[in-house]
C-alpha atoms as a PDB file:
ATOM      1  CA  UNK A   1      12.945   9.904 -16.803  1.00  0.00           C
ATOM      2  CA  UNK A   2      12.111   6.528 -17.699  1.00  0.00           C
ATOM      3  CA  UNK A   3      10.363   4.737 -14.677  1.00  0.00           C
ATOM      4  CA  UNK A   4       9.495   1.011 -14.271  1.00  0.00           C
ATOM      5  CA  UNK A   5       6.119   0.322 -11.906  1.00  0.00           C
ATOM      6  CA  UNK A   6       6.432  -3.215 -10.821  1.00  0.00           C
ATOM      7  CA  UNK A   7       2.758  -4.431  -9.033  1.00  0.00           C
ATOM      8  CA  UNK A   8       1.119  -2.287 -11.942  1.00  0.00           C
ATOM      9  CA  UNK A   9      -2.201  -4.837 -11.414  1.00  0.00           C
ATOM     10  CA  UNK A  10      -2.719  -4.065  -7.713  1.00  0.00           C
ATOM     11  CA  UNK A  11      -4.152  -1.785  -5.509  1.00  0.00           C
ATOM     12  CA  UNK A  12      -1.835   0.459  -5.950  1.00  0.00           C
ATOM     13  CA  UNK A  13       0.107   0.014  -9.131  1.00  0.00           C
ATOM     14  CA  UNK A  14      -3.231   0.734 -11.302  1.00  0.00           C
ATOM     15  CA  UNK A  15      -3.477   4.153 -10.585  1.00  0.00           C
ATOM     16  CA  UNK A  16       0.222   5.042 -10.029  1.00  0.00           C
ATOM     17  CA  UNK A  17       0.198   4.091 -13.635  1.00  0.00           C
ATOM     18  CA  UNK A  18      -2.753   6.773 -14.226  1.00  0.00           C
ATOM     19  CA  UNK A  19      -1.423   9.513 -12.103  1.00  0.00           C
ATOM     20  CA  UNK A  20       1.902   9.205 -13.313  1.00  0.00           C
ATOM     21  CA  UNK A  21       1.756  12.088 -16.057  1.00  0.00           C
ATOM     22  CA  UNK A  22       5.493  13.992 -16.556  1.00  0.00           C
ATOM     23  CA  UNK A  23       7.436  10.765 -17.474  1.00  0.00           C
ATOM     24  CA  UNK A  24       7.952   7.736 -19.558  1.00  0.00           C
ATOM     25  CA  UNK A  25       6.581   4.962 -17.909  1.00  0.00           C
ATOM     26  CA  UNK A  26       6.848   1.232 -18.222  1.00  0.00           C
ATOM     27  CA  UNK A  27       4.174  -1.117 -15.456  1.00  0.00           C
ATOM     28  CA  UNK A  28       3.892  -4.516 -15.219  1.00  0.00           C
ATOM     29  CA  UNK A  29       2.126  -7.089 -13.171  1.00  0.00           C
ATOM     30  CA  UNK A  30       3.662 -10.491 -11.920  1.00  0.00           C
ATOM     31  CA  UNK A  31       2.438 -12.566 -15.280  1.00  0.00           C
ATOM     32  CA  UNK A  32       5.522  -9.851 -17.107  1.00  0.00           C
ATOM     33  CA  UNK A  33       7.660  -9.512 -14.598  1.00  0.00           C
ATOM     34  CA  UNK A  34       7.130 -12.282 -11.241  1.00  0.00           C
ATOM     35  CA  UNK A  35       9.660 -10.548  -8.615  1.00  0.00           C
ATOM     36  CA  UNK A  36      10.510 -13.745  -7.386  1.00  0.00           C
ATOM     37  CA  UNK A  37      12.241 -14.483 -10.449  1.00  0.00           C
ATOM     38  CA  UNK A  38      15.118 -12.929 -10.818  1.00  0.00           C
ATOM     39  CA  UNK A  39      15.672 -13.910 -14.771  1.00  0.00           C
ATOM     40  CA  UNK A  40      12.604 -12.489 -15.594  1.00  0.00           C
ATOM     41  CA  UNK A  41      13.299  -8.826 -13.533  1.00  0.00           C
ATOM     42  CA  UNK A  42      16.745  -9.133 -15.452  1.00  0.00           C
ATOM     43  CA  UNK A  43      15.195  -8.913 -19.334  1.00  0.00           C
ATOM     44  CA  UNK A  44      12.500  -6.342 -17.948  1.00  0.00           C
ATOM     45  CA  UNK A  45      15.418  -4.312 -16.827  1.00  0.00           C
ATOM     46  CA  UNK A  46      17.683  -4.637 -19.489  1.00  0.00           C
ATOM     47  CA  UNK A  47      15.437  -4.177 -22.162  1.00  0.00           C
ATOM     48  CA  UNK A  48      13.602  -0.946 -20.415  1.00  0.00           C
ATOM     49  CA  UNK A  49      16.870   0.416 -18.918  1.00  0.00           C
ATOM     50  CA  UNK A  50      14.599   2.431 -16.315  1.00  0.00           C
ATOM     51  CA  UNK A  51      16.401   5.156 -14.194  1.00  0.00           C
ATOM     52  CA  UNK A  52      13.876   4.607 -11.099  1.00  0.00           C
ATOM     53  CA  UNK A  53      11.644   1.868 -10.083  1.00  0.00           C
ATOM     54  CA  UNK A  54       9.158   1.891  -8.160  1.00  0.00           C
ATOM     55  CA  UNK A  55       8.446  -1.406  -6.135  1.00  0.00           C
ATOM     56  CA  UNK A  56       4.348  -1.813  -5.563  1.00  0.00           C
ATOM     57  CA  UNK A  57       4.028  -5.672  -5.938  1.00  0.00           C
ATOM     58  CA  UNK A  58       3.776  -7.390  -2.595  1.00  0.00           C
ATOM     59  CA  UNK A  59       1.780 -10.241  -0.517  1.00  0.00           C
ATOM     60  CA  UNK A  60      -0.590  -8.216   1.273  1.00  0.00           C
ATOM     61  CA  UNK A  61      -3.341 -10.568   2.391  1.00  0.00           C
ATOM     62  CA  UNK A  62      -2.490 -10.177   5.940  1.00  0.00           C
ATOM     63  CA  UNK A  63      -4.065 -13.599   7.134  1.00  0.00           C
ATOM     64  CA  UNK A  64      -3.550 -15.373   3.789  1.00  0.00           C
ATOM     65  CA  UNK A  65       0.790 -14.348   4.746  1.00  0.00           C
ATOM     66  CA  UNK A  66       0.318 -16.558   8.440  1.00  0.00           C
ATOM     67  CA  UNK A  67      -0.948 -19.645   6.339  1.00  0.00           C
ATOM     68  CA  UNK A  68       1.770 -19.334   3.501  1.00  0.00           C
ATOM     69  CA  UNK A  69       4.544 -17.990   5.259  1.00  0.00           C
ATOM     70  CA  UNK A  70       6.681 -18.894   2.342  1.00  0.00           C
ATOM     71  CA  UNK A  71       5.266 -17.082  -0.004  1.00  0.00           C
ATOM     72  CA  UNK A  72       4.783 -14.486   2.202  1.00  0.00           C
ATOM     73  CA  UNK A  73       8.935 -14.635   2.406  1.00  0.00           C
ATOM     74  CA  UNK A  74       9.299 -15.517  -1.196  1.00  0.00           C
ATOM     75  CA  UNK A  75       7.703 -12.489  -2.406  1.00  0.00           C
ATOM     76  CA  UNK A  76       7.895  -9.530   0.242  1.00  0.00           C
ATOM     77  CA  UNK A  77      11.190 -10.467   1.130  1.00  0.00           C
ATOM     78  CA  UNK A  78      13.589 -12.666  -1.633  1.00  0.00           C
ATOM     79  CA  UNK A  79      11.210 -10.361  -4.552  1.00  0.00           C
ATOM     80  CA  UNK A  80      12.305  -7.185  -2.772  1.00  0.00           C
ATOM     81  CA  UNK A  81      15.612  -8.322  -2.425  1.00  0.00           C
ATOM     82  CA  UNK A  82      15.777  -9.274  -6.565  1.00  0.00           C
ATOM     83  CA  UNK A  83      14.352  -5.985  -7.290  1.00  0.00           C
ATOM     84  CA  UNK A  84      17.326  -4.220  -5.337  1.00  0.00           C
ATOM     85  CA  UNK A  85      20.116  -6.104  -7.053  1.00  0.00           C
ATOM     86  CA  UNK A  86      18.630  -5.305 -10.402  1.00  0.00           C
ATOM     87  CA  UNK A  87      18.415  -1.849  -9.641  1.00  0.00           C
ATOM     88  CA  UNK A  88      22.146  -1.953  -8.316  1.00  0.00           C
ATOM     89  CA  UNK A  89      23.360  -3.713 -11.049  1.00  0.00           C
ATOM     90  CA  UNK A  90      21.307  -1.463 -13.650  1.00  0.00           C
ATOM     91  CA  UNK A  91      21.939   2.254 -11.753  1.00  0.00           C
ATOM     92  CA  UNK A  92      18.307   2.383 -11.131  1.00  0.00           C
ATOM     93  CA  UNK A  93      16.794   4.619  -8.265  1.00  0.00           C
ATOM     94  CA  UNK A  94      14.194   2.536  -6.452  1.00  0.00           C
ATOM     95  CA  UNK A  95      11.275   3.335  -4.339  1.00  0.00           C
ATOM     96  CA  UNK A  96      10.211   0.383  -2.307  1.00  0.00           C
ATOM     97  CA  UNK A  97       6.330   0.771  -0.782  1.00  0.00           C
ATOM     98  CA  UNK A  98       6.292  -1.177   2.661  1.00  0.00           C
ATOM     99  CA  UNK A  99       3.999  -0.600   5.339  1.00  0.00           C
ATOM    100  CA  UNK A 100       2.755   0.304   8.996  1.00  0.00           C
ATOM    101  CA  UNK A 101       2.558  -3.139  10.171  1.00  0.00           C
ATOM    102  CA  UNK A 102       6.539  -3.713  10.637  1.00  0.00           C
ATOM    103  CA  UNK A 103       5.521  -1.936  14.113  1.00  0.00           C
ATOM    104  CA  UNK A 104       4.047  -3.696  16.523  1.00  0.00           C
ATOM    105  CA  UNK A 105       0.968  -1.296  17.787  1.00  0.00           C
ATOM    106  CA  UNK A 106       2.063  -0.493  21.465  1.00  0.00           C
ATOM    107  CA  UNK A 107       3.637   2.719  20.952  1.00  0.00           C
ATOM    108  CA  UNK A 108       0.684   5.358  21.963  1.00  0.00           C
ATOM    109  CA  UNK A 109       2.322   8.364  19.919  1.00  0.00           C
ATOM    110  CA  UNK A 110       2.701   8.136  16.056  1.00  0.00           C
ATOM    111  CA  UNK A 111       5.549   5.976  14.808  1.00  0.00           C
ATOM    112  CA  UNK A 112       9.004   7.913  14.040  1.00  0.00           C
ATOM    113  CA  UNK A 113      11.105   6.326  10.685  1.00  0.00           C
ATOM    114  CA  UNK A 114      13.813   5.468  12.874  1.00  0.00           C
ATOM    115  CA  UNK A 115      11.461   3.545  15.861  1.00  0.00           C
ATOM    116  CA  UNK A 116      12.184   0.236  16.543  1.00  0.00           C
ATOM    117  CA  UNK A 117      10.457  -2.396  14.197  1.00  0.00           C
ATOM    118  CA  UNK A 118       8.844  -5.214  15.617  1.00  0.00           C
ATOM    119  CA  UNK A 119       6.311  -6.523  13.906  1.00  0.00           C
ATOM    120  CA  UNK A 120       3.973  -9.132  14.977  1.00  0.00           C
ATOM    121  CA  UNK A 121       2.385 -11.255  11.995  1.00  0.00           C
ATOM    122  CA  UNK A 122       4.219 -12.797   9.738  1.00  0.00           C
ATOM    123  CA  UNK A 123       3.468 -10.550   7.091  1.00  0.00           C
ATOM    124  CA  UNK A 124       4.597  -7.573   8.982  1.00  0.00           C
ATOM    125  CA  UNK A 125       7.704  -9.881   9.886  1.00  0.00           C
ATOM    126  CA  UNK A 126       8.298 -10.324   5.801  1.00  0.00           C
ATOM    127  CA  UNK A 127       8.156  -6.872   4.870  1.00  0.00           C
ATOM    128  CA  UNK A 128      10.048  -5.701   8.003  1.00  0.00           C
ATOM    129  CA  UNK A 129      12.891  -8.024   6.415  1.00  0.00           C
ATOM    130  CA  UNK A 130      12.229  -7.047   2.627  1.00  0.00           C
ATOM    131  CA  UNK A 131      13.002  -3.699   4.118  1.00  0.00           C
ATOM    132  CA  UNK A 132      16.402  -4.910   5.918  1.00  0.00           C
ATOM    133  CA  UNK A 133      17.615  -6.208   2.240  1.00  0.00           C
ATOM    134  CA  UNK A 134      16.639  -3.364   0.367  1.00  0.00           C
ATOM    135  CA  UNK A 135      18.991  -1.150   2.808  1.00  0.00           C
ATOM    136  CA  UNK A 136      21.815  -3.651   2.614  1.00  0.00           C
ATOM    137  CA  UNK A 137      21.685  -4.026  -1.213  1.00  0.00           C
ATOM    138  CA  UNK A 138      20.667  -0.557  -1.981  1.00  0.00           C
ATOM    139  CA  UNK A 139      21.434   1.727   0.939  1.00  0.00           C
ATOM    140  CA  UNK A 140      20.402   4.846  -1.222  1.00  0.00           C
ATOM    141  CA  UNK A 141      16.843   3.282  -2.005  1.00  0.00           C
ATOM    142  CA  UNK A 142      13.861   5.008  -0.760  1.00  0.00           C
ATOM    143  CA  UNK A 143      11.118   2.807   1.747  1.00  0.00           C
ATOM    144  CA  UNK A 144       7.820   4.493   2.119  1.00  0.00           C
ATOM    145  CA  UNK A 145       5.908   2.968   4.772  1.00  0.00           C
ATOM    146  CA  UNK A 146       2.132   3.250   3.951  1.00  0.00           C
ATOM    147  CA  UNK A 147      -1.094   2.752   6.233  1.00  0.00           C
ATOM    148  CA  UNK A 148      -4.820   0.966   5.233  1.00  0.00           C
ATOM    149  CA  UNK A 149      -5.363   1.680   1.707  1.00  0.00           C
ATOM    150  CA  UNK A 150      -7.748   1.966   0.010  1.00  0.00           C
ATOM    151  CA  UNK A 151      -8.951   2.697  -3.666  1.00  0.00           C
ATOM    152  CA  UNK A 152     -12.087   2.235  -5.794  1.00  0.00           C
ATOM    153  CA  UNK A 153     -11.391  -1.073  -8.048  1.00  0.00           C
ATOM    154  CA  UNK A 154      -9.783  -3.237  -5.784  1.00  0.00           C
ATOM    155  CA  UNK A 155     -10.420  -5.639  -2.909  1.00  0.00           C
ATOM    156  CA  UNK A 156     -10.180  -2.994   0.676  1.00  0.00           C
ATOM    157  CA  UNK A 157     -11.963  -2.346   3.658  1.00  0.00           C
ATOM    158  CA  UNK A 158     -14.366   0.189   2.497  1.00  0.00           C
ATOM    159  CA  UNK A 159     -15.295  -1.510  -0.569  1.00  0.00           C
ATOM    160  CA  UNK A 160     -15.873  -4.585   2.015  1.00  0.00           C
ATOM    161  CA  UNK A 161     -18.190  -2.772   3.749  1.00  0.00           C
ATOM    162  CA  UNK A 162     -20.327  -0.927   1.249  1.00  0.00           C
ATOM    163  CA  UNK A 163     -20.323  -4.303  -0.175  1.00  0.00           C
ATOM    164  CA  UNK A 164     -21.791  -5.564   3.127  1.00  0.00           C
ATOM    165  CA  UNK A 165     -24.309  -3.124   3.285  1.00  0.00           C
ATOM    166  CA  UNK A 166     -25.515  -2.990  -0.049  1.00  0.00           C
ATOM    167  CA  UNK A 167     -26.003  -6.528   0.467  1.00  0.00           C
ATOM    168  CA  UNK A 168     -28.401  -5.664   3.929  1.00  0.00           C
ATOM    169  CA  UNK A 169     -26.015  -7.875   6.302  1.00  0.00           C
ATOM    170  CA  UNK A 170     -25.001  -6.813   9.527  1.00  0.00           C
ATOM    171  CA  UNK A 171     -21.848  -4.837  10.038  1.00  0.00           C
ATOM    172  CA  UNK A 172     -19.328  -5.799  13.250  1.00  0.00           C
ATOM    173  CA  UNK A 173     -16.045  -3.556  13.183  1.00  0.00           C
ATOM    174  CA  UNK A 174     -13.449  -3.429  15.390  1.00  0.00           C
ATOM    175  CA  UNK A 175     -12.986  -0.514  17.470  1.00  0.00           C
ATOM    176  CA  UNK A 176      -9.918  -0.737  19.138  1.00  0.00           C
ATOM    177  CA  UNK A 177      -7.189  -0.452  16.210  1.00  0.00           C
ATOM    178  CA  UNK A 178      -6.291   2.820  15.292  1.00  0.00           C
ATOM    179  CA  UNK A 179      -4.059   4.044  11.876  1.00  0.00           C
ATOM    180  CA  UNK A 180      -4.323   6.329   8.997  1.00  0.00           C
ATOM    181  CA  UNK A 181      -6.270   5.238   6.209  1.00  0.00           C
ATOM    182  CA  UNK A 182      -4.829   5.910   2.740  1.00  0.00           C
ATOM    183  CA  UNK A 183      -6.127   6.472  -0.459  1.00  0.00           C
ATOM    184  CA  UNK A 184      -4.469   4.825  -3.344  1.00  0.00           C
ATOM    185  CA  UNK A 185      -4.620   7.863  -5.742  1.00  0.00           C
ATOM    186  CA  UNK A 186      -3.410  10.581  -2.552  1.00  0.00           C
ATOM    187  CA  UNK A 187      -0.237   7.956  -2.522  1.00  0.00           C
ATOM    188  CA  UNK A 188       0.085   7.653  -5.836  1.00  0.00           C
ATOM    189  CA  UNK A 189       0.718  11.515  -6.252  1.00  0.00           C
ATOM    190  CA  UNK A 190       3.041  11.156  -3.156  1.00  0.00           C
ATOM    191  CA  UNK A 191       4.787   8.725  -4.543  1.00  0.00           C
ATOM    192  CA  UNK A 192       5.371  10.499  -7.669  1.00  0.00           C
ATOM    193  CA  UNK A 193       7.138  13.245  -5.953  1.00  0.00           C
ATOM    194  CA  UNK A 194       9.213  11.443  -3.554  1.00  0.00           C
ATOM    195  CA  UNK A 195      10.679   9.852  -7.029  1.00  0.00           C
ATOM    196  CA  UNK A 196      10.831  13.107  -8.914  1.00  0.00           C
ATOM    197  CA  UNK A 197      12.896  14.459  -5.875  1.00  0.00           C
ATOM    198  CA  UNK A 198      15.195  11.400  -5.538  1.00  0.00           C
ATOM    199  CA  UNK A 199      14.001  10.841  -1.954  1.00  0.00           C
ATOM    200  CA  UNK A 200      16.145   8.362   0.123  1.00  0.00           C
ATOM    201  CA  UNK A 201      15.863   6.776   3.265  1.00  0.00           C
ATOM    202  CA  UNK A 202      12.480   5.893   5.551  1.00  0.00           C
ATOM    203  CA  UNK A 203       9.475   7.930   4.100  1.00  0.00           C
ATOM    204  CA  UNK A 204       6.013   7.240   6.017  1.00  0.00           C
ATOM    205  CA  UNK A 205       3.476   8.175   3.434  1.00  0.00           C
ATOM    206  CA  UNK A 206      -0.147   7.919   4.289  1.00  0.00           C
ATOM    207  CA  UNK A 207      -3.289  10.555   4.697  1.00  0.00           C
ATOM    208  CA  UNK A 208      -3.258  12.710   7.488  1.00  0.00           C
ATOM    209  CA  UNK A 209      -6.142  11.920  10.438  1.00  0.00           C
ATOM    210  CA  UNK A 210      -6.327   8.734  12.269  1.00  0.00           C
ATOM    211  CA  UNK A 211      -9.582   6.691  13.286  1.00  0.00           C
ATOM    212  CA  UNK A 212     -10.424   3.561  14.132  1.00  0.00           C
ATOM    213  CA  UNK A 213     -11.810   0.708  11.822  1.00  0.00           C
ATOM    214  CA  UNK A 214     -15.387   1.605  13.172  1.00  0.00           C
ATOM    215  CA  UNK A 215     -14.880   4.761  12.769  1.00  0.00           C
ATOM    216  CA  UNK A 216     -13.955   4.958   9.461  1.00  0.00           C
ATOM    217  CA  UNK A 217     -16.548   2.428   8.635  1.00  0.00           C
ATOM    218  CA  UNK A 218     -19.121   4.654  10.342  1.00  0.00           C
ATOM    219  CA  UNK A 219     -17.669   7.549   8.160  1.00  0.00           C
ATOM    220  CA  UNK A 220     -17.696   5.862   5.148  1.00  0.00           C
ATOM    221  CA  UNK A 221     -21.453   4.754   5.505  1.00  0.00           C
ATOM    222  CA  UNK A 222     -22.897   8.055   6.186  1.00  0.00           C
ATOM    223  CA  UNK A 223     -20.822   9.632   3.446  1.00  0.00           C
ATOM    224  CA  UNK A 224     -22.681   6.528   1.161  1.00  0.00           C
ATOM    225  CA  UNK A 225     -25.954   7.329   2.570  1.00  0.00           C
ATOM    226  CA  UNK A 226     -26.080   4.943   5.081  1.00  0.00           C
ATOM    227  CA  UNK A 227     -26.723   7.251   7.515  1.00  0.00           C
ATOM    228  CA  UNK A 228     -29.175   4.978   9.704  1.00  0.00           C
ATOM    229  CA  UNK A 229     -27.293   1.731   9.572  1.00  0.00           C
ATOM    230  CA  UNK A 230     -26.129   0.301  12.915  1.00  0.00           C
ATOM    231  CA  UNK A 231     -22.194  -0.884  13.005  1.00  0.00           C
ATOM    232  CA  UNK A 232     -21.855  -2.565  16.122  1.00  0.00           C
ATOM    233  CA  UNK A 233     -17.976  -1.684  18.092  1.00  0.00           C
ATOM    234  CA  UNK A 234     -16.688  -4.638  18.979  1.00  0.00           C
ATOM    235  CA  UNK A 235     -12.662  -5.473  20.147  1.00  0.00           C
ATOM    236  CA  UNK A 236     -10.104  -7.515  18.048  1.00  0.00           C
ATOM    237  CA  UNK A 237     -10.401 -10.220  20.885  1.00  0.00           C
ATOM    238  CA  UNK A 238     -13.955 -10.800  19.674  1.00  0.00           C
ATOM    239  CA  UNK A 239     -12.771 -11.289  15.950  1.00  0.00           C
ATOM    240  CA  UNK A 240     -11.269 -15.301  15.276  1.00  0.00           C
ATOM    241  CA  UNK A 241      -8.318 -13.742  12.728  1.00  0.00           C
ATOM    242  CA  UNK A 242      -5.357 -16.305  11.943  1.00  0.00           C
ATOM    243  CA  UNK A 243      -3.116 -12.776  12.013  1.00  0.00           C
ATOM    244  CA  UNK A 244      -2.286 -10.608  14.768  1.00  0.00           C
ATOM    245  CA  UNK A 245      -2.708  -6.910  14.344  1.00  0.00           C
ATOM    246  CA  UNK A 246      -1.224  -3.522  15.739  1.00  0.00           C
ATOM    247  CA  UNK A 247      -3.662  -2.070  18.018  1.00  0.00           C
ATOM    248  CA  UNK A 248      -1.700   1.314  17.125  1.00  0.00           C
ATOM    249  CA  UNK A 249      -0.355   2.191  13.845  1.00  0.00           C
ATOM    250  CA  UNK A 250      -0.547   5.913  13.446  1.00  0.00           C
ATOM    251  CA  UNK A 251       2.389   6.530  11.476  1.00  0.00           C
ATOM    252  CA  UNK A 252       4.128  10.641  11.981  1.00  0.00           C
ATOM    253  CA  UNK A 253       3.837  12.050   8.584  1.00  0.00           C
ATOM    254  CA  UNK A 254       7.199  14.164   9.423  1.00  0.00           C
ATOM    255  CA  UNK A 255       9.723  12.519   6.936  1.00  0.00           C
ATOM    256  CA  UNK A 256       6.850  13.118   3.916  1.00  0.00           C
ATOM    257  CA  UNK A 257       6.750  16.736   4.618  1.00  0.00           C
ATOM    258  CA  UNK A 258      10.265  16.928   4.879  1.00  0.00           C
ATOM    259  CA  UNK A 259      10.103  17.236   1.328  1.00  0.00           C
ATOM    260  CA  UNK A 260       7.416  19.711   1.090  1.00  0.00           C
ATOM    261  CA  UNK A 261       4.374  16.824   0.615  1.00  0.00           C
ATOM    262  CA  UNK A 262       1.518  17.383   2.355  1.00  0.00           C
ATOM    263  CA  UNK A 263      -1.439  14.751   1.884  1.00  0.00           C
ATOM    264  CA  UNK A 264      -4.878  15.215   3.164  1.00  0.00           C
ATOM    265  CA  UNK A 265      -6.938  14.517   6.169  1.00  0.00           C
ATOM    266  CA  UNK A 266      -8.605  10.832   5.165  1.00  0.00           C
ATOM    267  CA  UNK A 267     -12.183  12.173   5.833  1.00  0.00           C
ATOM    268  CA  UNK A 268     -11.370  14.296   2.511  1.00  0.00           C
ATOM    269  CA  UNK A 269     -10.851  11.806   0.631  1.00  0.00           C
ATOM    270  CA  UNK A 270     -13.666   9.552   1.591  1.00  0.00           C
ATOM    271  CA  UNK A 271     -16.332  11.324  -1.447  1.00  0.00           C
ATOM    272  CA  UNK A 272     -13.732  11.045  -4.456  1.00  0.00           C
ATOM    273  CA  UNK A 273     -13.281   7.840  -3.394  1.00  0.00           C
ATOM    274  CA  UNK A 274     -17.155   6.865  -3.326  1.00  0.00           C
ATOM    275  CA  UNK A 275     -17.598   8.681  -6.751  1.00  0.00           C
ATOM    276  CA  UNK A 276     -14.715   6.798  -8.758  1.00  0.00           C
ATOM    277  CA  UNK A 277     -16.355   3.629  -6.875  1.00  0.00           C
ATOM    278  CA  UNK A 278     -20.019   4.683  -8.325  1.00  0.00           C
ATOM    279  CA  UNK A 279     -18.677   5.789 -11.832  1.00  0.00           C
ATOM    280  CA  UNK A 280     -16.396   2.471 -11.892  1.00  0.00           C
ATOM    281  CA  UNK A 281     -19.627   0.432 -10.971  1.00  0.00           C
ATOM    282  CA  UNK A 282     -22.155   2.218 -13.585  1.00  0.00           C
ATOM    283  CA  UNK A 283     -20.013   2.019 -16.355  1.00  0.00           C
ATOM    284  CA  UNK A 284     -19.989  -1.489 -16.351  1.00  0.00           C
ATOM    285  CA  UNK A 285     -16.714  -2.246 -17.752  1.00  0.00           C
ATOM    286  CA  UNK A 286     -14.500  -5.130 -16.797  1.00  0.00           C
ATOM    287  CA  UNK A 287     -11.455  -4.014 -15.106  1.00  0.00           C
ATOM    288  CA  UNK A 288      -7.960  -2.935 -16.730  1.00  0.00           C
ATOM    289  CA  UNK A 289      -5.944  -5.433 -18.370  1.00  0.00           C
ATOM    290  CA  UNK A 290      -4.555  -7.554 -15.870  1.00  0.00           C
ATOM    291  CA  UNK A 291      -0.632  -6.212 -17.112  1.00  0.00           C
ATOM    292  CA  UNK A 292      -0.646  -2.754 -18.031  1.00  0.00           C
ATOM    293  CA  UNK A 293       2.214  -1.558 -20.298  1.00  0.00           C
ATOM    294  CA  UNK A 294       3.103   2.026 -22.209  1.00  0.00           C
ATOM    295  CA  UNK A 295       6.542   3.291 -23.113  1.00  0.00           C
END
């Protein structure tokens, strides 16, 4: 199967590109192949031919989206949209990666694939309607909602914080927003799957468990060696953040194992995670080519 990775410099692209063993893969990041232009998607397409693609490039600075909502809309929404008419027009499966924050946070129970989206930021609000395109254009395509990832080389939350406390500052976290946290390479191999069985429809994809931010921060510390450094709880109120926030993202994991994929609790994940993040930052290497490219 020949499979395009579009995003292949992000969080998650990097490593899909690495865990992605059984096929013959083609990834590229936005200096190849900028979503938002459709000419350029066209010659990537026509020249690779892929028979699925997998859609990993997106806008995701959550606060940096409410500042620039238009390119917030140019590329979660009019990119996703491009994507989908190249895949139509080239008979391309396509696996779009979206996310928990097209919810809105006040459901108490986890969030069912066919609940009621309302986001509340405007990055939720472009991905929400990235999602409604990719349906119209491509009703076949396959959305997998994701939740707080993370992953060793790139900017995240638990990098943030071992940053911060390597550094000696003082750590604040917020202790009233619960989700799943992810790891990139647990999704990755998820992701994989849901393509090799032509998955369709609303998939919510993310590490089983749920926590808050402290909490995870508090787990990730101790599992660092942090084990007497003070993280103070404090509530979102307390935090000045140009973007609004579900307090309550826990996403049901039913539509994954629907097709027999199970991912782990997050708490597993926590010490491969701190050893690729060691290993990446003793080997003193630059990181991967910004575009990243094998066929």
């Amino acid at each position: 199967m020949r499979v395009l990775i579009l995003g292949a410099t992000g969080l998650l692209g990097r490593v899909l590109l690495e865990e992605w063993h059984t096929d013959e893969i083609r990834a590229l990041g936005s200096c190849n192949a900028d979503i938002r232009d459709r000419s350029q998607l066209h010659r990537n397409f026509a020249d690779f031919r892929p028979e699925c693609t997998v859609l990993a490039a997106a806008y995701t600075d959550v606060d940096g989206c409410e500042k620039d909502p238009k390119l917030a809309h140019d590329v979660n929404c009019m990119g996703a949209a491009n994507v989908a008419r190249e895949c139509k027009e080239s008979g391309s499966r396509l696996l779009f990666v979206s996310t928990d924050y097209v919810f809105d946070g006040a459901k108490s129970t986890p969030y069912e694939t066919n609940d009621e989206i309302h986001p509340i930021s405007v990055y939720g609000q472009s991905k929400a309607e990235g999602e409604k395109l990719v349906h119209e254009i491509l009703p076949q395509a396959c959305i997998a909602r994701t939740s707080w990832l993370f992953g060793a080389n790139e900017r995240c939350f638990p990098n943030a914080i071992l940053n911060a406390a390597e550094a000696g500052k003082k750590l604040s976290v917020v202790d009233d927003q619960i989700g799943r946290p992810t790891y990139n390479r647990d999704l990755a191999r998820a992701i994989v799957k849901l393509c090799t069985a032509g998955a369709r429809g609303i998939v919510h994809a993310s590490n089983s468990g749920s926590c808050s931010w402290h909490e995870f921060a508090c787990y990730l510390l101790e599992a660092a060696g942090f084990v007497d450094l003070p993280v103070e709880p404090i509530w979102t109120e307390a935090l000045s953040r140009p973007a609004r926030r579900p307090k309550h993202s826990v996403l049901s994991l039913a539509s994954l194992e629907a097709y027999g994929i199970k991912m782990r609790p997050w708490k597993d994940t926590v010490a491969d995670y701190i050893q690729e993040r060691t290993a990446f930052a003793n080997s003193h290497k630059p990181l991967p080519p910004r575009v990243a490219r094998t066929a």
